[in-house]
Protein backbone atom coordinates (compact mmCIF):
# COMPACT_ATOMS: atom_id res chain seq x y z
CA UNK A 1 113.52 134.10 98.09
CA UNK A 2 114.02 130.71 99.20
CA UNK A 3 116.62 129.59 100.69
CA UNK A 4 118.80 126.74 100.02
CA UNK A 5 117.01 123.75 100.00
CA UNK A 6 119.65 120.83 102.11
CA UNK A 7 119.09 117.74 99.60
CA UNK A 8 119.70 115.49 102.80
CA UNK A 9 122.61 112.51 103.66
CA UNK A 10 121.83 108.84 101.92
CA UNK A 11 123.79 107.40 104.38
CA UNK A 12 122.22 109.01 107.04
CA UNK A 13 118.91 108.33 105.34
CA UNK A 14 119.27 104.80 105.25
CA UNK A 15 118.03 103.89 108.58
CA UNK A 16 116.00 101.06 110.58
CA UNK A 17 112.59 102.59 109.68
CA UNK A 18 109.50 101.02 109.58
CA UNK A 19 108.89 102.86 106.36
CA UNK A 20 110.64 104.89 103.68
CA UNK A 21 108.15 106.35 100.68
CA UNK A 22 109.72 106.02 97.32
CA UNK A 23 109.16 108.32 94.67
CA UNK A 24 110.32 108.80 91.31
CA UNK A 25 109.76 112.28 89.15
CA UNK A 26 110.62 113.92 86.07
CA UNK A 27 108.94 117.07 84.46
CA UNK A 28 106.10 117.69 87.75
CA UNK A 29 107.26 120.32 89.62
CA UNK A 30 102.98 121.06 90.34
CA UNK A 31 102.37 117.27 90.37
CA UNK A 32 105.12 116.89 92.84
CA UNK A 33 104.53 119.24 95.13
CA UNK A 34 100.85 118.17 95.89
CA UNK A 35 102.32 114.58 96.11
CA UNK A 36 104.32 115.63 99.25
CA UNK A 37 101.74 117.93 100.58
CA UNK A 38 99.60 114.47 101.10
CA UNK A 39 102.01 112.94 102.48
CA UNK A 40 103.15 116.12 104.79
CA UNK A 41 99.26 115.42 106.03
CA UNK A 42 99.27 112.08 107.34
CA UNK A 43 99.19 110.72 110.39
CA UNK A 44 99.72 107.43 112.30
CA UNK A 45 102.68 106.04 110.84
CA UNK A 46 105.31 108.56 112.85
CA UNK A 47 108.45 109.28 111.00
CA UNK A 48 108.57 107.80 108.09
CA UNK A 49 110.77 108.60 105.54
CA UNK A 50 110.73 110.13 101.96
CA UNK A 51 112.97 109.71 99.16
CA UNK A 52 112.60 111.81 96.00
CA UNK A 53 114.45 110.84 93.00
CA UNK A 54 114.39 113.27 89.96
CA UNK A 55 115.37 113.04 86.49
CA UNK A 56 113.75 116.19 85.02
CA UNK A 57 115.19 117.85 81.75
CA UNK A 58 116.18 120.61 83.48
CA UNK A 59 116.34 121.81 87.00
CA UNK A 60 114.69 119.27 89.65
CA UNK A 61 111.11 119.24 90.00
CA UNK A 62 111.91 119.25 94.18
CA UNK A 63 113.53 123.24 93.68
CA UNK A 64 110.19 124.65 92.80
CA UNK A 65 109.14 126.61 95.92
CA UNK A 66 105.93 125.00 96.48
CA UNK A 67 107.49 121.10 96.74
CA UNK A 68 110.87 122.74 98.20
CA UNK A 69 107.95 124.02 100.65
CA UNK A 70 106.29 120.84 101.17
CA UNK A 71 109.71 118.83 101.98
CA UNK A 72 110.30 120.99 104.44
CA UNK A 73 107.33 120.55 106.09
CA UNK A 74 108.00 116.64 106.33
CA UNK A 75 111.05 117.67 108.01
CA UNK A 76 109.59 119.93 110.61
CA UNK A 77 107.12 116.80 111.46
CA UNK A 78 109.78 114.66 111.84
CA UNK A 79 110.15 112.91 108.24
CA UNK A 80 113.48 112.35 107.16
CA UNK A 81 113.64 113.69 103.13
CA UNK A 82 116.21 112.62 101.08
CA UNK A 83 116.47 114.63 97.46
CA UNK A 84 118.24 112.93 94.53
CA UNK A 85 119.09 113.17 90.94
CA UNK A 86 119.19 110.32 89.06
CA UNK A 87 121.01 110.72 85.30
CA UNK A 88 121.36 109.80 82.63
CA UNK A 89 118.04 108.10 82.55
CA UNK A 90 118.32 104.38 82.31
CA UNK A 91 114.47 103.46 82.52
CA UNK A 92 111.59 103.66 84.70
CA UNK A 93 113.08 100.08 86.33
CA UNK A 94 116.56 101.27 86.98
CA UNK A 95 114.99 104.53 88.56
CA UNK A 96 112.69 102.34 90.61
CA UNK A 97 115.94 99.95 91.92
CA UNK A 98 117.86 102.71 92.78
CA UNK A 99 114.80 104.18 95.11
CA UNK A 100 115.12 100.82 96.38
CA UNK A 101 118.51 100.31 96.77
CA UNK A 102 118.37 103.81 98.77
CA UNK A 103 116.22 102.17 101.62
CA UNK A 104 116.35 100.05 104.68
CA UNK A 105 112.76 100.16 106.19
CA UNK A 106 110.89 97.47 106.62
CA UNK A 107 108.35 98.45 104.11
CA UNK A 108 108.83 100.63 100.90
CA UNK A 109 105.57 103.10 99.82
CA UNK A 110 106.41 103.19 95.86
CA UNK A 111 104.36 106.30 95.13
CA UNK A 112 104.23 107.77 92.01
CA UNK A 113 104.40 111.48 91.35
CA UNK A 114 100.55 112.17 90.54
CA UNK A 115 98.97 110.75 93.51
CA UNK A 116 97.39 113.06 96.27
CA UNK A 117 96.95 110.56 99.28
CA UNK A 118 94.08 111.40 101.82
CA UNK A 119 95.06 111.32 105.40
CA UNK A 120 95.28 108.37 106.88
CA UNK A 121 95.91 106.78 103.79
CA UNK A 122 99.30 105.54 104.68
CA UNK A 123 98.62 104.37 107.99
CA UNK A 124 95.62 101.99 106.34
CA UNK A 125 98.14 100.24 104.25
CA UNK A 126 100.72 99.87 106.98
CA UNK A 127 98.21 98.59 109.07
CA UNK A 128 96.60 96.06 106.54
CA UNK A 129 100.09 94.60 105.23
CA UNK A 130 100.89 93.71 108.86
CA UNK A 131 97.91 91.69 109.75
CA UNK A 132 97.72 90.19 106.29
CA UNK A 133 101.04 89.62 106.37
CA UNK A 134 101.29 88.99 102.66
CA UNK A 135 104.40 90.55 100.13
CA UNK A 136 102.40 94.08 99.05
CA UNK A 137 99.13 95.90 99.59
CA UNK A 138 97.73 98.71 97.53
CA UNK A 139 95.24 101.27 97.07
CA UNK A 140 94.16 101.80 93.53
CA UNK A 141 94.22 105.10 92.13
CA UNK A 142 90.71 107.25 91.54
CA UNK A 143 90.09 109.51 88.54
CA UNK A 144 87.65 112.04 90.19
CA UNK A 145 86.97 113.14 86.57
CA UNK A 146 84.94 110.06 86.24
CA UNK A 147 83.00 110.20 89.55
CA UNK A 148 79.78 109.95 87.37
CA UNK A 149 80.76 107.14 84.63
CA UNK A 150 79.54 104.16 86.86
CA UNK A 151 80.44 101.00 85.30
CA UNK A 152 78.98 98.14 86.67
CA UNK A 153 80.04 95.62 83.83
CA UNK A 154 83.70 96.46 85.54
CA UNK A 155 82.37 96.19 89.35
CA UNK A 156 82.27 92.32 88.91
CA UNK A 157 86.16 91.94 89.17
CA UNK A 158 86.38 92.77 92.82
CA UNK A 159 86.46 89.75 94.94
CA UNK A 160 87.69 90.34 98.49
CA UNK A 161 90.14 88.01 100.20
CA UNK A 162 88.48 85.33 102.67
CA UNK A 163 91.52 85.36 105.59
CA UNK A 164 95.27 86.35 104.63
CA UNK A 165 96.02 86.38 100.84
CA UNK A 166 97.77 83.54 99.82
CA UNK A 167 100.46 83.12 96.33
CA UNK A 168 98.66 83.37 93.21
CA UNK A 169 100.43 82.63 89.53
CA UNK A 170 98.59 85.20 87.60
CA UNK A 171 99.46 85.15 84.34
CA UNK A 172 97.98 87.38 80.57
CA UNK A 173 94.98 85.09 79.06
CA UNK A 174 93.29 83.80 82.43
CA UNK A 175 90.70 85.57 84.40
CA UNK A 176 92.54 86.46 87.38
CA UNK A 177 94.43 88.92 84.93
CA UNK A 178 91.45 90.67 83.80
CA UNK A 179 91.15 91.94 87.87
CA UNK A 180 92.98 94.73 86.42
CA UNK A 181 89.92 96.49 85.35
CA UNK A 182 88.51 97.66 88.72
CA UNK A 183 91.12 99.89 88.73
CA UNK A 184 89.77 102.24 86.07
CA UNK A 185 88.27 105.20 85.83
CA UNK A 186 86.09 105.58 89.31
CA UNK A 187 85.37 102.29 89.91
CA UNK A 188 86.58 101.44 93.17
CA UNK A 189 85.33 105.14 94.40
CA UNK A 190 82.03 103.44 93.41
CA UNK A 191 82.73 99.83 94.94
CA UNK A 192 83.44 101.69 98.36
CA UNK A 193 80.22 103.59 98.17
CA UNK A 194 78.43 100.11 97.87
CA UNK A 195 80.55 98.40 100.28
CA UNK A 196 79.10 101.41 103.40
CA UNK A 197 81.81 99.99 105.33
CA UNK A 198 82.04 101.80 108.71
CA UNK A 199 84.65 104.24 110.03
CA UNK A 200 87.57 102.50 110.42
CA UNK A 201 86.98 99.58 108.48
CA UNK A 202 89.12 98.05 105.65
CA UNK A 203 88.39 95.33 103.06
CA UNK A 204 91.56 93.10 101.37
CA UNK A 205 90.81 92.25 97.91
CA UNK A 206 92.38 89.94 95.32
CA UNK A 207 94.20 91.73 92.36
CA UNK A 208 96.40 90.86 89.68
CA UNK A 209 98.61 94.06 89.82
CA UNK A 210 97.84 98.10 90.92
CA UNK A 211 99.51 100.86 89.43
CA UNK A 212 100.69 104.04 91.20
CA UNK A 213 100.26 103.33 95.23
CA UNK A 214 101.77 99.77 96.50
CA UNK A 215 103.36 99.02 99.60
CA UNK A 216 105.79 96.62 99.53
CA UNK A 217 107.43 94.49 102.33
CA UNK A 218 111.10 95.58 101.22
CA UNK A 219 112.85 92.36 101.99
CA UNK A 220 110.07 90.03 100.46
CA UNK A 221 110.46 92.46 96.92
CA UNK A 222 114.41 92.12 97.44
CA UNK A 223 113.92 88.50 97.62
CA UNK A 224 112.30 87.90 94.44
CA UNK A 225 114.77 90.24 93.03
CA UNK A 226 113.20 93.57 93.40
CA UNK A 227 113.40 95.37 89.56
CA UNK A 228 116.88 94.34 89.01
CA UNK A 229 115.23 93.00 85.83
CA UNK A 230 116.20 96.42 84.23
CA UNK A 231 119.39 95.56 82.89
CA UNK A 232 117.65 92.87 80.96
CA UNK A 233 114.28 95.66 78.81
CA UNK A 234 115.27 98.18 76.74
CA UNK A 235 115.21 101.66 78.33
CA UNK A 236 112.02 102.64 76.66
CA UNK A 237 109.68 100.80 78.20
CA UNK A 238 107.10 100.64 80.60
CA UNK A 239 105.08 97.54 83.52
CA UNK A 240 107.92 97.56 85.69
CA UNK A 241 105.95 97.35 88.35
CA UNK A 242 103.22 94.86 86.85
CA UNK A 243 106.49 93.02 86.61
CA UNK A 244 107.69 93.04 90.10
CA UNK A 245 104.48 92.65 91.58
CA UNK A 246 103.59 89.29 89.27
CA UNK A 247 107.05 88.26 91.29
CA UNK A 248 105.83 88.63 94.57
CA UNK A 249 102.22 87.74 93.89
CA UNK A 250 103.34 84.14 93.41
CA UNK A 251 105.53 83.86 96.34
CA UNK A 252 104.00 86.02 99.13
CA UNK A 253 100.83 87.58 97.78
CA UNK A 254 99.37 90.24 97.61
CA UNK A 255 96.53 92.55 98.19
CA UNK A 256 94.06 95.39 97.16
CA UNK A 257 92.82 97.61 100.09
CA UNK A 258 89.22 99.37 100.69
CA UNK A 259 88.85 101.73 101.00
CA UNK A 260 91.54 103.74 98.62
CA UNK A 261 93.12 107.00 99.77
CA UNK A 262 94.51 107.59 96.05
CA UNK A 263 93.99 110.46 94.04
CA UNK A 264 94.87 110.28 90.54
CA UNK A 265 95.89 114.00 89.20
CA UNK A 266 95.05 113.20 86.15
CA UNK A 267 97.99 114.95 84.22
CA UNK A 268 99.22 114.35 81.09
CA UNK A 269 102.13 111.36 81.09
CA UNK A 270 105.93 111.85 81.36
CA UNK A 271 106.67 108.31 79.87
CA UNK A 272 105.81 108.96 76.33
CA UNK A 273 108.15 106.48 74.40
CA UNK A 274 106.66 102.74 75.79
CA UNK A 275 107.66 100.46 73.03
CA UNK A 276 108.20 97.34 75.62
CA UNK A 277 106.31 96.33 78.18
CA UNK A 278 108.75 95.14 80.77
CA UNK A 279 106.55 92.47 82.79
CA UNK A 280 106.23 90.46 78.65
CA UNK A 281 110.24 90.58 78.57
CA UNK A 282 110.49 88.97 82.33
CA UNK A 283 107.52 86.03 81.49
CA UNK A 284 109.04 85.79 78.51
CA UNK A 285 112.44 84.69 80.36
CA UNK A 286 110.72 82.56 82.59
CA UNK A 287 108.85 80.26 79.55
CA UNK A 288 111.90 80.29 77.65
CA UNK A 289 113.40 76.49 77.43
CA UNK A 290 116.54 75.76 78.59
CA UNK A 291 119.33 73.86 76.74
């Protein structure tokens, strides 16, 4: 039997770290568990810190003995772990504020809870966000399943940053938006394999948004007011992130990085009731006139 799993002090958590990870969770018990075990395998960026938030129907996915496992093995290498509950649900945005709102470290890792991250994957994007020295950097997620659906008509959206990125406004309708679709399926697995970069090398590319793996620099999301936004969509919705990233896009920038240490597992969805889309209710405030 396992024993008692310590859920860990926020106070204590909250510390001058170079980086907390940030993950949300509801319903993954499996999902989560392989989430941590990446992370329990990476190296480079000592001591960083994980916080798990869970707002599963029934007991939390982080009391299954594989991811109970797998938090204690961040511990034993020196990861703080901080375990949560966070209910009644209030939306995927509220969730992600109150990660946020649990941190101090310089940068915040929001991970999602189907993502296996190779090693060295995290110490890549720490690396790349400090000499680009832009608002967020992220790795794109692969779906092995589609290792053999090349798709070259979708290969054309990747256009790598010439020096540090710079602010974009990237707005629905214009081309920079459709940058989006190098992110499907396999296609950046296959972009990489083109690219033969060498060991150790890394590529910055220009992107509109990335779902699932984004490193942010904490106070540059606070300052363009993080997801706070939540109070303002409907609980059912989902692009809170497309919607916080749009924000820092056009006053810091932001970046893509090759090659991707993101694995998508490739489960079935949690978030099955998305009748808003929470980046359209932000714009939307933003056009409106004023009287």
């Amino acid at each position: 039997m396992n024993r008692p799993l310590d859920l860990g002090d926020p106070e204590e958590f909250r510390a001058d770290r170079l980086l907390d990870v940030l993950i949300p969770t509801r319903n993954r018990p499996a999902e989560l568990a392989v989430t941590l075990a990446g992370l329990a395998a990476q190296d480079g960026v000592p001591g960083f810190g994980v916080v798990v938030s869970d707002q599963s129907d029934g007991e939390p996915a982080y009391a299954h003995p594989a991811a109970a496992t797998m938090v204690r093995a961040l511990r034993h290498r020196g990861h703080p772990v901080l375990l949560t509950r966070r209910l009644p649900r209030r939306g995927l945005a509220e969730h992600r504020a109150y990660l946020l709102a649990a941190s101090a470290a310089r940068y915040v890792l929001n991970l999602d809870d189907d993502i296996w991250l190779e090693p060295g994957a995290v110490h890549r994007l720490v690396t790349a966000i400090g000499e680009l020295g832009c608002g967020f950097v992220g790795n794109g997620v692969h779906g092995l399943s589609y290792t053999d659906d090349v798709r070259p008509e979708s290969h054309g959206h990747y256009e790598e940053w010439i020096g540090p990125p710079t602010p974009e406004r990237i707005r629905p309708g214009t081309p920079e938006w459709n940058r989006a679709r190098i992110h499907s399926a396999a296609n950046l697995l296959h972009v990489t394999e083109r690219l033969a970069l060498p060991p150790g090398a890394w590529r910055a590319y220009k992107v509109s948004w990335i779902g699932g793996c984004v490193l942010y620099d904490r106070a540059r999301l606070v300052d363009v007011g993080g997801f706070d936004f939540w109070r303002r969509v409907q609980e059912k919705h989902q692009g809170e992130d497309v919607a916080a990233q749009l924000a820092v896009l056009a006053r810091y920038g932001g970046a893509g990085i090759l090659p991707s240490g993101a694995y998508h597992l490739e489960s079935p969805t949690t978030v099955t009731d998305r009748d808003v889309e929470a980046w359209e209710v932000v714009l939307a405030e933003e056009s409106a006139p004023t009287g």
